[in-house]
Protein backbone atom coordinates (compact mmCIF):
# COMPACT_ATOMS: atom_id res chain seq x y z
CA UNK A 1 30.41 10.83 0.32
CA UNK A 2 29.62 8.84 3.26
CA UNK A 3 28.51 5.14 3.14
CA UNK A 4 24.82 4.68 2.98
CA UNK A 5 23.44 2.79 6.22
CA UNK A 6 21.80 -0.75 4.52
CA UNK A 7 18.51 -1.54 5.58
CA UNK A 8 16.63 -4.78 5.59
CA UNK A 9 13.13 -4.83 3.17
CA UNK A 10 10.09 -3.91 5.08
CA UNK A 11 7.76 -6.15 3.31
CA UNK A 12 8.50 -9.61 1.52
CA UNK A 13 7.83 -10.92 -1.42
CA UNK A 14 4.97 -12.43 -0.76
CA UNK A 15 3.38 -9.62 0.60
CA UNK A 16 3.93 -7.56 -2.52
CA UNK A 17 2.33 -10.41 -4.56
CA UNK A 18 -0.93 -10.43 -2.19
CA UNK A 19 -1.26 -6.64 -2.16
CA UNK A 20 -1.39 -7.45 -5.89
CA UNK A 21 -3.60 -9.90 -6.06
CA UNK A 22 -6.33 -8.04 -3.53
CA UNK A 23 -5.14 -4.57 -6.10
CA UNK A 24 -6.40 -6.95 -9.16
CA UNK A 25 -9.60 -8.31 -7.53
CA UNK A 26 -10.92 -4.44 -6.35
CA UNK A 27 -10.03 -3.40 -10.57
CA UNK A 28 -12.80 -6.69 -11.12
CA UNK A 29 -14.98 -5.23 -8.64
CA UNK A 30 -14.74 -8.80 -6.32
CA UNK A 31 -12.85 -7.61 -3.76
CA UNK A 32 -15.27 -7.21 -0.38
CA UNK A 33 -14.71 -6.21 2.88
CA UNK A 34 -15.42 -7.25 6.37
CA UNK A 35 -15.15 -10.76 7.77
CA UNK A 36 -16.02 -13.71 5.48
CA UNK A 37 -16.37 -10.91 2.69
CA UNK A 38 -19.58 -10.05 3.59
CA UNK A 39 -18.98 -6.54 3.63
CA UNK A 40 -19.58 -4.15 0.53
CA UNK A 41 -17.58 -3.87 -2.10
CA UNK A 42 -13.88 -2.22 -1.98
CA UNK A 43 -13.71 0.89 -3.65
CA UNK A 44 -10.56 2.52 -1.95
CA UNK A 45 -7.20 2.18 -3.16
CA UNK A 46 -5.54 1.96 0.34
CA UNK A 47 -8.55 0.07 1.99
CA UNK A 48 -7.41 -2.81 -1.22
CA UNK A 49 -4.18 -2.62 0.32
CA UNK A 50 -4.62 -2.47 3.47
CA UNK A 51 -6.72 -5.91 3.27
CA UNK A 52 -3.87 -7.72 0.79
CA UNK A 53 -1.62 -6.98 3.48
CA UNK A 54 -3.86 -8.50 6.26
CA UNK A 55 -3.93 -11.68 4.04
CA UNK A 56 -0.07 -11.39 3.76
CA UNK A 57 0.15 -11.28 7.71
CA UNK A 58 -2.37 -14.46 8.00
CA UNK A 59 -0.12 -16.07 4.99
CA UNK A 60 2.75 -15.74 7.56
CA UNK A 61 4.72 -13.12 5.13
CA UNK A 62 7.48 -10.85 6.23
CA UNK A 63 5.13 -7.80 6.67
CA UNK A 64 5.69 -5.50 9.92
CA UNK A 65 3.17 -5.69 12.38
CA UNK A 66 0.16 -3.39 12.26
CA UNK A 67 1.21 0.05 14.06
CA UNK A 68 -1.25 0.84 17.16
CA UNK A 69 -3.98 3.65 16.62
């Protein structure tokens, strides 16, 4: 059986904790989108993470950058 090649972890810590966080405030119905939360309220599962890891990135976790569309 051949050695498995080891591979760093994409995201910190931290990151998991504010995907978390941003999971638990969409479940209390607080979480908003848009800039300054103005925006309605979050109702998607991966729009609630994609905005806990935006606040990870701003936090200065170890999250990898944002891919280009």
């Amino acid at each position: 059986m051949p050695a498995r090649k080891k591979t760093g972890r994409k995201y910190g810590k931290a990151a998991s904790k504010s995907v978390g966080s941003a999971m638990r405030r969409k479940k209390s119905g607080t979480l908003r989108s848009g800039k300054r939360g103005k925006g309605g309220k979050v109702k998607s599962r991966k729009q609630a993470i994609a905005i806990g890891l935006s606040e990870a990135r701003k936090k200065g976790a170890k999250v990898p950058s944002k891919k280009a569309a």
